[in-house]
Protein backbone atom coordinates (compact mmCIF):
# COMPACT_ATOMS: atom_id res chain seq x y z
CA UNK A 1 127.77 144.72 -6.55
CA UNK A 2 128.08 141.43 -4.81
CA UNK A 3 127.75 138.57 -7.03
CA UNK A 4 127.42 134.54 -5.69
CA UNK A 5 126.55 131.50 -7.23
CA UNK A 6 124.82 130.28 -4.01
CA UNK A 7 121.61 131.38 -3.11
CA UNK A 8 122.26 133.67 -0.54
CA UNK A 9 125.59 135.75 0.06
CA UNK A 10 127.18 134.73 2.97
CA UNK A 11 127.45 137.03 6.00
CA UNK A 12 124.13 139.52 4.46
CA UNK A 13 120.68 138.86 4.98
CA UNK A 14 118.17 139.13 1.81
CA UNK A 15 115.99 141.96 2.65
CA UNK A 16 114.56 142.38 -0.93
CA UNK A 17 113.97 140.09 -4.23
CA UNK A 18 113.96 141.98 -7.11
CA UNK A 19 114.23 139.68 -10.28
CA UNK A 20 115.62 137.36 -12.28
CA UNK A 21 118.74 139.21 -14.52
CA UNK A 22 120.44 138.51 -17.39
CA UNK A 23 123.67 139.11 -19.83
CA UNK A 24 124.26 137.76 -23.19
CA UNK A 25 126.88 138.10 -25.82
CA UNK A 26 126.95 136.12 -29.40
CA UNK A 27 130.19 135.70 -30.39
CA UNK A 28 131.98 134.17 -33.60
CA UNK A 29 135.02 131.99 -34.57
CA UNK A 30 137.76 134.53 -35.98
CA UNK A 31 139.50 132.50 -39.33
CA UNK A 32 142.76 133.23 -38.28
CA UNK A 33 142.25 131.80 -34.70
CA UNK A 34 140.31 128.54 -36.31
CA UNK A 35 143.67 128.06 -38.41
CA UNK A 36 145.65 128.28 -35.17
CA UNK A 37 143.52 126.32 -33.89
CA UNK A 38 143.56 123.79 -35.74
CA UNK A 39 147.57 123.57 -35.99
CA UNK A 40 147.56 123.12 -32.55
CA UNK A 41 144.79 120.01 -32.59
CA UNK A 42 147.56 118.26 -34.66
CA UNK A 43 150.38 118.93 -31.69
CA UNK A 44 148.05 119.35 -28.74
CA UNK A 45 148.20 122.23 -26.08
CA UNK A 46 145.82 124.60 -24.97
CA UNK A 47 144.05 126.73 -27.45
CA UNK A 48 144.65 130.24 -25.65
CA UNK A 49 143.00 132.03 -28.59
CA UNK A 50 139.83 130.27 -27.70
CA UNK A 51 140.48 130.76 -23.84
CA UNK A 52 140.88 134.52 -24.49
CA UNK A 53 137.66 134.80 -26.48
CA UNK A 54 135.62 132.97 -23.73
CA UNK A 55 137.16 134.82 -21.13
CA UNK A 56 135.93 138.19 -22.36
CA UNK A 57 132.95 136.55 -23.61
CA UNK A 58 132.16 135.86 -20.00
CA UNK A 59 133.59 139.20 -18.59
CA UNK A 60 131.11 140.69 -21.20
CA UNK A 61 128.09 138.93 -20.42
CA UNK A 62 128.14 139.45 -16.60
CA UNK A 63 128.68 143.38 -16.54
CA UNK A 64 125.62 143.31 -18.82
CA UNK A 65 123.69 141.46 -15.90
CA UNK A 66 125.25 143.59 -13.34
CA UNK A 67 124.12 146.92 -15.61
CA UNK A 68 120.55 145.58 -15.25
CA UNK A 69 120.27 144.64 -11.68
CA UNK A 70 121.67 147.76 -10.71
CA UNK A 71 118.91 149.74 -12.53
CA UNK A 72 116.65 147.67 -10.49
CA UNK A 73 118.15 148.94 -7.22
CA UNK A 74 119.81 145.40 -6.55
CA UNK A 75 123.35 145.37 -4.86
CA UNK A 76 124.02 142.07 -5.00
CA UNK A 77 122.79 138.92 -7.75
CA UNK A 78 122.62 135.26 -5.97
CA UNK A 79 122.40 132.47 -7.85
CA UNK A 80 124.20 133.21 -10.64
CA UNK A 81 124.70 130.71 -13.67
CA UNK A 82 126.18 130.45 -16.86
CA UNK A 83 125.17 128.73 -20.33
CA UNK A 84 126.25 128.36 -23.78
CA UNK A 85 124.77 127.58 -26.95
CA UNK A 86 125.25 127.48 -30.37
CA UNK A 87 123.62 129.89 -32.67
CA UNK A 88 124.59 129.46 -36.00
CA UNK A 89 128.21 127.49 -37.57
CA UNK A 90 130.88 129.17 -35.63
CA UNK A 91 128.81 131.35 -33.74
CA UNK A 92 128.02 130.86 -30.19
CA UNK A 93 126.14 132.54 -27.28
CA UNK A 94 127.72 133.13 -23.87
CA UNK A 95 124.38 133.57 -21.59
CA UNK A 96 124.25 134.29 -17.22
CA UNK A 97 121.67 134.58 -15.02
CA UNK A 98 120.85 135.11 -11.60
CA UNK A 99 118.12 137.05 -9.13
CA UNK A 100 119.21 140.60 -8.42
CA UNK A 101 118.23 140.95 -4.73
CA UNK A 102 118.79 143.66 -1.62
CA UNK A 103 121.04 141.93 0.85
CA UNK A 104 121.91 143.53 4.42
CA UNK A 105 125.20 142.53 6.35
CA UNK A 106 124.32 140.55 9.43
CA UNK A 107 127.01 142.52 11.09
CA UNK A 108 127.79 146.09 11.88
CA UNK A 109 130.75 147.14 10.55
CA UNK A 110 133.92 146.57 12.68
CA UNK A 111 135.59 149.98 12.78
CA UNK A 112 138.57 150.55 11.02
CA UNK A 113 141.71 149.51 13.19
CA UNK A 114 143.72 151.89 11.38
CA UNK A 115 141.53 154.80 10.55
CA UNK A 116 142.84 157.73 13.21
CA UNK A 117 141.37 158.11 16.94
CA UNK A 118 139.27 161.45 17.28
């Protein structure tokens, strides 16, 4: 699956729109990470518990978009964006979007350089 956050994927021609696709997760605050958390507000630093949680928040929400757009046939999503919002205290929603679409590569295949000479 190609994915790009332009509208088009560079090098491939759109041959087919499909539709607009989507992933989601809803994700909460773990008590033991807010208590980290907030020890390290008082020295400063990053909060890597937080950075690991968005992370596969993210990595979450995009293989569900990429699970949809291949059951519509797509092989590649353009556009792609992400959004966040909050759902309830200490919940949040990791959201991303794009338009799964048929693209085409505007050039043949080079042959392999190393594949074997028949």
């Amino acid at each position: 699956m190609l994915l790009s956050n332009l509208e088009t994927v560079p090098g491939h021609t759109i041959s087919r729109q499909i539709d607009v696709v989507y992933g989601s997760t809803v994700r909460s605050k773990h008590v033991g990470r807010d208590l980290l958390a907030g020890l390290k507000n008082i020295v400063g630093g990053e909060l890597t518990a937080y950075t690991e949680l968005l992370e596969e928040s993210r990595q979450e929400a995009m293989n569900r978009m990429i699970e949809k757009a291949k059951a519509m046939g797509a092989n590649a999503v353009v556009g792609i964006r992400f959004s966040t919002s909050n759902i309830a205290q200490g919940a949040s929603e990791l959201f991303v979007y794009g338009t799964a679409v048929v693209v085409e590569p505007n050039l043949p295949k080079l042959p392999d350089p190393f594949q074997a000479q028949v």
